[in-house]
Protein backbone atom coordinates (compact mmCIF):
# COMPACT_ATOMS: atom_id res chain seq x y z
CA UNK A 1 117.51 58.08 61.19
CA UNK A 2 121.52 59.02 61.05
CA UNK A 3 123.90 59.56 63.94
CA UNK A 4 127.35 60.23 64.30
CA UNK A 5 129.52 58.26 66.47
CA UNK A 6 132.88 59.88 67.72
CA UNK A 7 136.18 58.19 67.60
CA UNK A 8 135.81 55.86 70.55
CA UNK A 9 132.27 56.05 71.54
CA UNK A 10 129.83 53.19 71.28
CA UNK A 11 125.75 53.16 70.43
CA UNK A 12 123.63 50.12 70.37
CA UNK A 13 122.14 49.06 67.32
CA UNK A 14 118.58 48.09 66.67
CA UNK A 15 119.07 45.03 64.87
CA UNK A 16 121.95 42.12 65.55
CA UNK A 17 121.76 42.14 61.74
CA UNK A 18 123.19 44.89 59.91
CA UNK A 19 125.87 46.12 57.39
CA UNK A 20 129.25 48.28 57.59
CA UNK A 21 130.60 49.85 54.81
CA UNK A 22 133.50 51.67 53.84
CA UNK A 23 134.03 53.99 51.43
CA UNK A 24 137.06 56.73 49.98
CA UNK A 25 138.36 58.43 46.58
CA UNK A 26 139.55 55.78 43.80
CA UNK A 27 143.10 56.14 43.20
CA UNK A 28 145.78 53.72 41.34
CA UNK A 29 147.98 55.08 44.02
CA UNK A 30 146.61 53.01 46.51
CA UNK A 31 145.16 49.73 47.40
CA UNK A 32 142.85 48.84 50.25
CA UNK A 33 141.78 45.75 51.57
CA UNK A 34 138.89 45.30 54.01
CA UNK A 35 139.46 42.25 56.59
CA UNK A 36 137.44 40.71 59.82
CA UNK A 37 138.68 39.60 62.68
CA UNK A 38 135.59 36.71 64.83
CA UNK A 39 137.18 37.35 68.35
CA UNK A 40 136.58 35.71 71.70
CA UNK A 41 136.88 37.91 74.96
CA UNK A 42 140.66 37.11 74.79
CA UNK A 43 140.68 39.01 71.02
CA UNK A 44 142.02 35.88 69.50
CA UNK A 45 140.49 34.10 66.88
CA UNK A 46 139.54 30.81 67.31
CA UNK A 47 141.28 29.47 63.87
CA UNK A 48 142.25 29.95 60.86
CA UNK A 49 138.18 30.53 59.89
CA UNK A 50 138.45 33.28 61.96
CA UNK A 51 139.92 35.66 59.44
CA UNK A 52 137.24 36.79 57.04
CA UNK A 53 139.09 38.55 53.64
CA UNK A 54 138.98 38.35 49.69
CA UNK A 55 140.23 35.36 49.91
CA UNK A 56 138.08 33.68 52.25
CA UNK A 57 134.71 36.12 52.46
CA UNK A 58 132.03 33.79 54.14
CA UNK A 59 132.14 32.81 57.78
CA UNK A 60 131.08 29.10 57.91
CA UNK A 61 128.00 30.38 60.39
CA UNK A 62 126.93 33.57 58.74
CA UNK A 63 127.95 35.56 60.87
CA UNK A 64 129.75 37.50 58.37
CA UNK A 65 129.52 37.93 54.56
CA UNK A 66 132.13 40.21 52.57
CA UNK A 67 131.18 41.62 49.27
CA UNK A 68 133.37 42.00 46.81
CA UNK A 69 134.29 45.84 46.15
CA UNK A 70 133.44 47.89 43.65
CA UNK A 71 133.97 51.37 42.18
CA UNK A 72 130.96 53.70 41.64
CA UNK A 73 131.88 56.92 40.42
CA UNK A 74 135.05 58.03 42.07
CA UNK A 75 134.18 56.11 44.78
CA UNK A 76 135.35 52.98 46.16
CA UNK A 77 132.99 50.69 48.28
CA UNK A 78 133.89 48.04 50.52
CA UNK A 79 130.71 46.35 51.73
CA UNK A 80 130.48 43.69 54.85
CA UNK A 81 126.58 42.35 56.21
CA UNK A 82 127.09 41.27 59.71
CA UNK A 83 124.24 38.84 62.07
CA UNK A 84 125.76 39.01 65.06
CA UNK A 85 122.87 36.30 66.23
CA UNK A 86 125.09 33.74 64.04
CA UNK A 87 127.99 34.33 65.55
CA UNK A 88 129.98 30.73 66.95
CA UNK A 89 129.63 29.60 70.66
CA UNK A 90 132.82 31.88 72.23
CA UNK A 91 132.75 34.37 69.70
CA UNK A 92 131.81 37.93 71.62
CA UNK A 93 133.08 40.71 69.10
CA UNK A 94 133.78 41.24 65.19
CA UNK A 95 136.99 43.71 64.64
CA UNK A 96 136.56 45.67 61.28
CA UNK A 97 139.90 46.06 59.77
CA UNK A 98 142.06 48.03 56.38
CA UNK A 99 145.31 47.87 55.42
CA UNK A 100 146.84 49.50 52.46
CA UNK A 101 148.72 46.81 50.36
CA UNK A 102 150.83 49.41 48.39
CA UNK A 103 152.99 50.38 51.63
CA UNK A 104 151.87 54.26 50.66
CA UNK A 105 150.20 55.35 53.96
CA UNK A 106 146.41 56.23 54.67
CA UNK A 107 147.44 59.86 54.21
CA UNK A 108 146.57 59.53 50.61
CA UNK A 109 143.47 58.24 51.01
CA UNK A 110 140.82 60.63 50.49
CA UNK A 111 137.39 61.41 51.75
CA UNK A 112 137.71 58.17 53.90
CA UNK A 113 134.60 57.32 55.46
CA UNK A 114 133.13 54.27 56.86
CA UNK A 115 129.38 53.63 58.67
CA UNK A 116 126.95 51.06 59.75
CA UNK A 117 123.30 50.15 58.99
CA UNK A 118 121.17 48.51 60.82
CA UNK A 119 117.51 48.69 59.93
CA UNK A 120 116.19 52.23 59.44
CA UNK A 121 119.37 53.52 61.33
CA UNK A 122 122.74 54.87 59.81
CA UNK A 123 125.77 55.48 62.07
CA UNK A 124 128.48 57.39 60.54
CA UNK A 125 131.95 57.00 61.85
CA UNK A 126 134.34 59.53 60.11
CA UNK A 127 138.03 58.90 61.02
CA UNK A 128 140.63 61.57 61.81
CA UNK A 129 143.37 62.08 59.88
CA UNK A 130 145.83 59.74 59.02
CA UNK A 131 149.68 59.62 58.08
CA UNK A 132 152.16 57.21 57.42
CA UNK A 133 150.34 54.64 58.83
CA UNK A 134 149.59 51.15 56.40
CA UNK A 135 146.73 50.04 58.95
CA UNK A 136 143.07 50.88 60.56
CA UNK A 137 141.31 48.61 62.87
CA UNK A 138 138.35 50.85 62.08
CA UNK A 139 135.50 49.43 64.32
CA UNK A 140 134.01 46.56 66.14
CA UNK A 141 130.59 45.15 66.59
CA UNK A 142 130.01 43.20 69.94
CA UNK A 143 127.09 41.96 71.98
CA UNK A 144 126.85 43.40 75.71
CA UNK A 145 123.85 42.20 77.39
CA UNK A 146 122.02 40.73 74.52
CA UNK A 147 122.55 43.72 72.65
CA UNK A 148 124.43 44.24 69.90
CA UNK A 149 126.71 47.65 69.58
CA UNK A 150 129.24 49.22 67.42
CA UNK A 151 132.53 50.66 69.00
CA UNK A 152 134.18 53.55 66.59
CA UNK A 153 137.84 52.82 67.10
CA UNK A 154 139.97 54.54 63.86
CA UNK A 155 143.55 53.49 65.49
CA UNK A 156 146.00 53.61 62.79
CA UNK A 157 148.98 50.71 63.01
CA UNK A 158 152.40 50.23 60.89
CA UNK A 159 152.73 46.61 61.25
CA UNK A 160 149.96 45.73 57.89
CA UNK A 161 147.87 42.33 58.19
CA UNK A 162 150.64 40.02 58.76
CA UNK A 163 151.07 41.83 62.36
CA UNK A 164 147.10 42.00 62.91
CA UNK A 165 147.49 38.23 62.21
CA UNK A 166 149.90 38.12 64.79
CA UNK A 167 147.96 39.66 67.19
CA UNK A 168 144.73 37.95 66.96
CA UNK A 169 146.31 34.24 66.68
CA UNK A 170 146.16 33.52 63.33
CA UNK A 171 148.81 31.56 62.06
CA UNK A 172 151.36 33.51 60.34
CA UNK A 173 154.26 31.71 57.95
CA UNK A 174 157.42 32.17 59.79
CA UNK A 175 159.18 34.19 57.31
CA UNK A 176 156.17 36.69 56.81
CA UNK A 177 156.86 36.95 60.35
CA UNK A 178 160.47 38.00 60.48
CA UNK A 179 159.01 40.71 57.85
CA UNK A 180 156.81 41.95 59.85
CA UNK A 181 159.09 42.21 63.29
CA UNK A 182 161.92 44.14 60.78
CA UNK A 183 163.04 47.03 62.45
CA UNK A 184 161.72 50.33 61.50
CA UNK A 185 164.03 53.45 60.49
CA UNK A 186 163.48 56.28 62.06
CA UNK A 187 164.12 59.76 60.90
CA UNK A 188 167.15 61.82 62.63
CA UNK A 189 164.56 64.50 63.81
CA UNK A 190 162.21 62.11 65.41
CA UNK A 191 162.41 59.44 68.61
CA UNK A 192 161.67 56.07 68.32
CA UNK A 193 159.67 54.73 71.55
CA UNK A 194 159.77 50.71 72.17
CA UNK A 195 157.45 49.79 74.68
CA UNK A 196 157.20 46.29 76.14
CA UNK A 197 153.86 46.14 77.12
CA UNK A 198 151.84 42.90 78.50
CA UNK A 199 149.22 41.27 76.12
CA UNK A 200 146.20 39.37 77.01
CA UNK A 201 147.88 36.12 76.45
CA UNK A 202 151.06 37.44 79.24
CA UNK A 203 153.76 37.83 76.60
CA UNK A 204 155.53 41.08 75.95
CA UNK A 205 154.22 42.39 72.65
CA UNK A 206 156.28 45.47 70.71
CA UNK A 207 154.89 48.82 69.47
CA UNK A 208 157.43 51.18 67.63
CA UNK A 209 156.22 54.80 67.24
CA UNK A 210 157.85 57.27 65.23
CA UNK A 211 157.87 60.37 67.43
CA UNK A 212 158.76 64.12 67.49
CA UNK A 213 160.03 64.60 70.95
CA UNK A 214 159.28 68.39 71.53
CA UNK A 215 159.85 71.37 73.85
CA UNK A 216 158.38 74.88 74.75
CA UNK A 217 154.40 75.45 74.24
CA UNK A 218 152.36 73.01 72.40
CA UNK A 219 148.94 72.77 71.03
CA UNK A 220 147.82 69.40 70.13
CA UNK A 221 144.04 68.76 68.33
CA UNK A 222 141.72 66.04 67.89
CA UNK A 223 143.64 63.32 65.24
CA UNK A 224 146.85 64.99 65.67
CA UNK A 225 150.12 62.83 65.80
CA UNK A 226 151.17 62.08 69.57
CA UNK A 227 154.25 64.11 70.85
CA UNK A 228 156.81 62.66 73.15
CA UNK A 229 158.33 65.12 75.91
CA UNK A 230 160.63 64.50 78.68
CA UNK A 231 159.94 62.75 82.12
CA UNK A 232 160.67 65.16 85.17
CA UNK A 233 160.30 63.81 88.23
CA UNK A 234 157.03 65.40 88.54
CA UNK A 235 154.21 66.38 85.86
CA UNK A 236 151.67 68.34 86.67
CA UNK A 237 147.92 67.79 84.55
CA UNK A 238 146.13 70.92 84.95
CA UNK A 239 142.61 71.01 83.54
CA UNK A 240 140.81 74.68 83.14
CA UNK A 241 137.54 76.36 82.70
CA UNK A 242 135.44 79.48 82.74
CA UNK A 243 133.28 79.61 85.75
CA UNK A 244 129.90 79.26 85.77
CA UNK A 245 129.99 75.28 86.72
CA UNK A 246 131.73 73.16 88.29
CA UNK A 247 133.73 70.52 86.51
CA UNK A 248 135.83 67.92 88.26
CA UNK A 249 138.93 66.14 87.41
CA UNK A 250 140.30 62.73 87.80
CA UNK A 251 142.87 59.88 86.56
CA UNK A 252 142.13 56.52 85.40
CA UNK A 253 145.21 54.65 86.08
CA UNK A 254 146.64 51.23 84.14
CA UNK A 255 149.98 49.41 85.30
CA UNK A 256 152.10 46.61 84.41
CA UNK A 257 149.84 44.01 85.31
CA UNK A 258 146.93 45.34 83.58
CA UNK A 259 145.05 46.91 86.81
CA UNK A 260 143.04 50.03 86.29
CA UNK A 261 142.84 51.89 89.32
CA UNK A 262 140.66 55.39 89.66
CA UNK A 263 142.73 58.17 91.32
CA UNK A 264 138.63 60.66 92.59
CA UNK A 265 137.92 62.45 94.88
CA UNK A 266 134.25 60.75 94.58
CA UNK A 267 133.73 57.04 94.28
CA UNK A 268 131.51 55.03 91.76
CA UNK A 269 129.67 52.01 91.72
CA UNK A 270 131.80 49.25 93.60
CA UNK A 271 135.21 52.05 93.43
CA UNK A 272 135.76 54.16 96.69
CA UNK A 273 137.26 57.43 96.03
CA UNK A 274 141.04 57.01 96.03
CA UNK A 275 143.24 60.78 96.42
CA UNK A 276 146.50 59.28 95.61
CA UNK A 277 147.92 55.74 94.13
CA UNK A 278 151.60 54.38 94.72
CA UNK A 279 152.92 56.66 97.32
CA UNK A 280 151.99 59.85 95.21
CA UNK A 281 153.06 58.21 91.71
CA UNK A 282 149.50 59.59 90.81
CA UNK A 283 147.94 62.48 92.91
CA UNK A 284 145.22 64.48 92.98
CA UNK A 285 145.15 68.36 95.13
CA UNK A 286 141.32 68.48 95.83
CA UNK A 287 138.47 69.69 94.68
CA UNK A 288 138.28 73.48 94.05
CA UNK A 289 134.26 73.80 93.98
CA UNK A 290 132.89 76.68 93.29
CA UNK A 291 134.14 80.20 93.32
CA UNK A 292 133.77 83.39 91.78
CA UNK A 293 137.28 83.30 89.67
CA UNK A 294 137.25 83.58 86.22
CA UNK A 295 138.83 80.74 85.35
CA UNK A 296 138.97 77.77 87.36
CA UNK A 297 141.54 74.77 87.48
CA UNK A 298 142.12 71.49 89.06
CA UNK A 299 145.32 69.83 89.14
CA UNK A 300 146.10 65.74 89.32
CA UNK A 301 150.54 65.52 90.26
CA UNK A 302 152.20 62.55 88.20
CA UNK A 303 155.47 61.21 89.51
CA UNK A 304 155.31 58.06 87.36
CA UNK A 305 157.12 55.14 88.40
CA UNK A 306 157.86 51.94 86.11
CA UNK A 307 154.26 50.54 87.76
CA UNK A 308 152.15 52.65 85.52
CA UNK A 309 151.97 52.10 81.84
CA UNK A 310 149.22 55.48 81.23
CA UNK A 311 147.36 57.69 82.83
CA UNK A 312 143.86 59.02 81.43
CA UNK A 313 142.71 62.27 83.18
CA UNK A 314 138.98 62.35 82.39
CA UNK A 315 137.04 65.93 83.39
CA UNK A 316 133.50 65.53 84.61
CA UNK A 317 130.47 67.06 85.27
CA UNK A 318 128.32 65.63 87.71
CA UNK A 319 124.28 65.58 86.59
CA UNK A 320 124.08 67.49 89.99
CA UNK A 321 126.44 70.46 88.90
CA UNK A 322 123.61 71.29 86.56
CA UNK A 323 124.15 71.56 83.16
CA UNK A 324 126.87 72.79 81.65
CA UNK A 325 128.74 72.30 77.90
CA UNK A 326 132.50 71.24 77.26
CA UNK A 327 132.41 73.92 74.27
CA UNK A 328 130.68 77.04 76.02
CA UNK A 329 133.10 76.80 79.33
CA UNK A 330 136.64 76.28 77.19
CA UNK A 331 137.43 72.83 79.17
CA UNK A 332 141.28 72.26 78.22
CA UNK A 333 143.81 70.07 79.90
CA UNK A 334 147.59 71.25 79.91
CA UNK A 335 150.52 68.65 80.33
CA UNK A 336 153.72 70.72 81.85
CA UNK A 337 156.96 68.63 82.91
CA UNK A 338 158.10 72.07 84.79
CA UNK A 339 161.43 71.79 82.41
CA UNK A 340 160.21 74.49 80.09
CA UNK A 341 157.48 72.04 77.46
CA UNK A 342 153.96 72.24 78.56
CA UNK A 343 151.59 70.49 75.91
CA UNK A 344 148.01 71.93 76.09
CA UNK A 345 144.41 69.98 74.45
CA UNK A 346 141.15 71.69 74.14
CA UNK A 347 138.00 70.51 73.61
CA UNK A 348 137.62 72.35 70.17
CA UNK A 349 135.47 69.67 68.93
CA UNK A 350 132.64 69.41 71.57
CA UNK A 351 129.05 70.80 70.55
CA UNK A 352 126.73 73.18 72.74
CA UNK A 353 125.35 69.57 74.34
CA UNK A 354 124.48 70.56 78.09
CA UNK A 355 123.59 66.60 78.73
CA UNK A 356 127.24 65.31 77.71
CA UNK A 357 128.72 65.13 80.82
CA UNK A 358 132.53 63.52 80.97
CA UNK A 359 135.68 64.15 78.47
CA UNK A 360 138.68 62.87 77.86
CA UNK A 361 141.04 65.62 76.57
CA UNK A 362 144.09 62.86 75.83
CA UNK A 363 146.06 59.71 77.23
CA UNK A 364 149.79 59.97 78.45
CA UNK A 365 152.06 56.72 78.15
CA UNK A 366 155.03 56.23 80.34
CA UNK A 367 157.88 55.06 78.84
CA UNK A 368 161.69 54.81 79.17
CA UNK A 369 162.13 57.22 76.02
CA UNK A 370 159.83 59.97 78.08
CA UNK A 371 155.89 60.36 77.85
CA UNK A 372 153.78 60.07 74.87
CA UNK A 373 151.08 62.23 74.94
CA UNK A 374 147.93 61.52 72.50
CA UNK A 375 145.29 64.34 72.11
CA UNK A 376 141.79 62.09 71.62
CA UNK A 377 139.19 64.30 72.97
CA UNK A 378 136.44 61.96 73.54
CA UNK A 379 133.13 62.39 74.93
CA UNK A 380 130.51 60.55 76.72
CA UNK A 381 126.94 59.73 75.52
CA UNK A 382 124.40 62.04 76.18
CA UNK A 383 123.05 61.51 79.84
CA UNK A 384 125.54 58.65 80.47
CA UNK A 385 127.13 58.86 84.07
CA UNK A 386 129.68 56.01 83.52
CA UNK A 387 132.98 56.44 83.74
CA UNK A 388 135.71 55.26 80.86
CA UNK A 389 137.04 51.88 80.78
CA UNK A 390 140.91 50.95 79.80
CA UNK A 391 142.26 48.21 77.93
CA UNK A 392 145.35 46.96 76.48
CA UNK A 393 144.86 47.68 72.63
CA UNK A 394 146.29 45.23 70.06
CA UNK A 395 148.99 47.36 69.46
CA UNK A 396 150.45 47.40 72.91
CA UNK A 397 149.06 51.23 73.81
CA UNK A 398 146.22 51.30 76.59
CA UNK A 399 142.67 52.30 75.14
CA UNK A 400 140.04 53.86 75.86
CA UNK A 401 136.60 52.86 76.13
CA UNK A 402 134.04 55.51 76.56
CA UNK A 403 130.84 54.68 79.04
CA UNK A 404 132.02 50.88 80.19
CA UNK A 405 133.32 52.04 83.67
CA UNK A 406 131.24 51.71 86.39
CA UNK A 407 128.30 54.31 87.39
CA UNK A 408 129.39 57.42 89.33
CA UNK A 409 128.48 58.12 92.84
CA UNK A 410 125.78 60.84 93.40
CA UNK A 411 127.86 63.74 94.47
């Protein structure tokens, strides 16, 4: 049996044993190294064993067992087995890393692919497109409740495996560590956006993103480059469908001190519902229900403060609406700083799935430069009624974590 797992979906596996691999189009242009990070709930490794790569491709446990790669074809094969029941006392997740050692950029790799076996099963995890980035944390397996699961991640990162090193606590040497902290130039045309963000361990940790800061009407797609555009003291997020159900909208919050707080109009599981946060930083103007318009919209009011690090509108269709498919209603979420650029998603990529009830068109990030906005358009599992999680990433942007919030409310 083969499934596909979207870009920051999970699925449990039927096995804790299992193997990932990778695979893309030989070329001498490039060169691509496959690494694994043994994590503990902090994502830090526990030493320098931690680190599973060419150079050191057994875990002491088992846990983990790199094979060499090889070329079949004009394919290259990177090959990892995985027993998560082996994994050390502390050790929760296994991060599934590439970098690309000849400073070229994943947008020359071609045909990149990457999936996981366990048993009879096959998940296939095919990335988005890629650009100038030398990085992929491309996956991780973890255990939740005795049961082992596979996260599809596919974030692309500038800073190679010295800064993943970094990151999850292994030792660097210092001056591979002033090489990877060298500042990045950035193009006259584009805007560079340093955000100090908090890390799990409290310190301030740096991401640099090479941005287009833009104006007038945008479209932005599924694996798309972010687009920076300027902070107004209010920004509306307007999310639209044709009628026929009703869909409703709401913000998933995360601030400075790495609180996530649900802006609803319904509650869920241990969350009350919650119209406005931070004296109307985040806002939302009620529920429309439904009518007989042709086109029906809800609208969430940002008037971000330094508090708030991103906002994550999520639309959402409660299992009492009916059914009811992100494709066949043209769900699409529209960004508009009311100083002439309004940036608009659309859920291009959703199937005819009526039992796929909650999307999440894109993230915004709040920053001094202006606000990032980053088109993921992700969708829940079939039948699941959970809300998103967020989480500081490794790179200092908030994730997203489809299905690990808490249960909805009936409504």
């Amino acid at each position: 049996m083969s499934q596909f797992l979207q870009m920051g979906a999970n699925a449990a596996l039927s096995s804790s044993r299992g193997k990932v691999t990778v695979s893309y189009e030989a070329s001498n242009k490039i060169d691509i190294s496959l690494t694994a990070f043994l994590l503990t709930d902090l994502d830090k490794v526990q030493g320098d064993n931690g680190i599973i790569f060419y150079n050191q491709p057994n875990s002491t446990t088992g846990v983990v067992n790199l094979i060499p790669a090889e070329q079949i074809g004009n394919q290259k094969i990177h090959e990892l087995n995985f027993d998560m029941s082996r994994a050390p006392e502390g050790i929760t997740k296994i991060t599934i890393t590439l970098t690309e050692d000849n400073n070229t950029g994943f947008s020359n790799v071609k045909n990149l692919k990457a999936e996981v076996t366990a048993d009879n099963t096959i998940i296939q995890l095919t990335p988005s497109s890629f650009t100038s980035e030398n990085g992929i944390v491309v996956l991780e397996l973890y255990v939740r409740n005795s049961q082992t699961k596979v996260r599809s991640i596919w974030r692309g990162f500038d800073s190679g495996l010295e800064g993943l090193c970094i990151n999850y606590g292994v030792e660097v040497e210092p001056e591979e560590q002033n090489k990877a902290t060298e500042p990045i130039s950035i193009p006259t045309q584009t805007l560079a956006a340093d955000m100090a963000l908090k890390s799990n361990d409290g310190k301030n940790t740096f991401a640099t993103i090479s941005l287009e800061k833009v104006k007038g009407k945008v479209s932005l797609d599924k694996g798309q480059k972010p687009v920076i555009i300027d902070k107004t003291p209010e920004i509306t997020a307007t999310v639209s469908w044709k009628t026929g159900t009703d869909y409703d909208i709401y913000a998933l919050v995360y601030t400075k001190n790495g609180m996530q707080v649900d802006v609803a109009m319904f509650g869920a599981r241990g969350v009350p519902p919650l119209r406005s946060y931070g004296n109307g930083a985040v806002e939302h103007m009620g529920d429309v229900g439904r009518n007989s318009t042709s086109t029906k919209t809800e609208v969430i009011k940002l008037r971000l403060n330094d508090d708030i690090l991103a906002v994550v509108p999520v639309v959402y269709s409660a299992q009492s609406n009916g059914t009811g498919s992100f494709y066949r209603y043209k769900v699409s979420m529209s960004i508009d700083n009311h100083n002439g650029t309004s940036v608009t998603i659309t859920s291009k990529n959703a199937n005819n799935n009526d039992r796929i009830y909650s999307c999440v068109p894109g993230i915004l990030h709040n920053t001094k430069d202006g606000v990032i906005i980053s088109p993921l358009e992700l969708y829940s599992m079939p039948n699941s009624e959970y809300r998103p999680k967020l989480r500081m990433g490794y790179s200092g942007m908030v994730e997203v974590l489809m299905d690990e919030g808490p249960v909805n409310d009936y409504k």
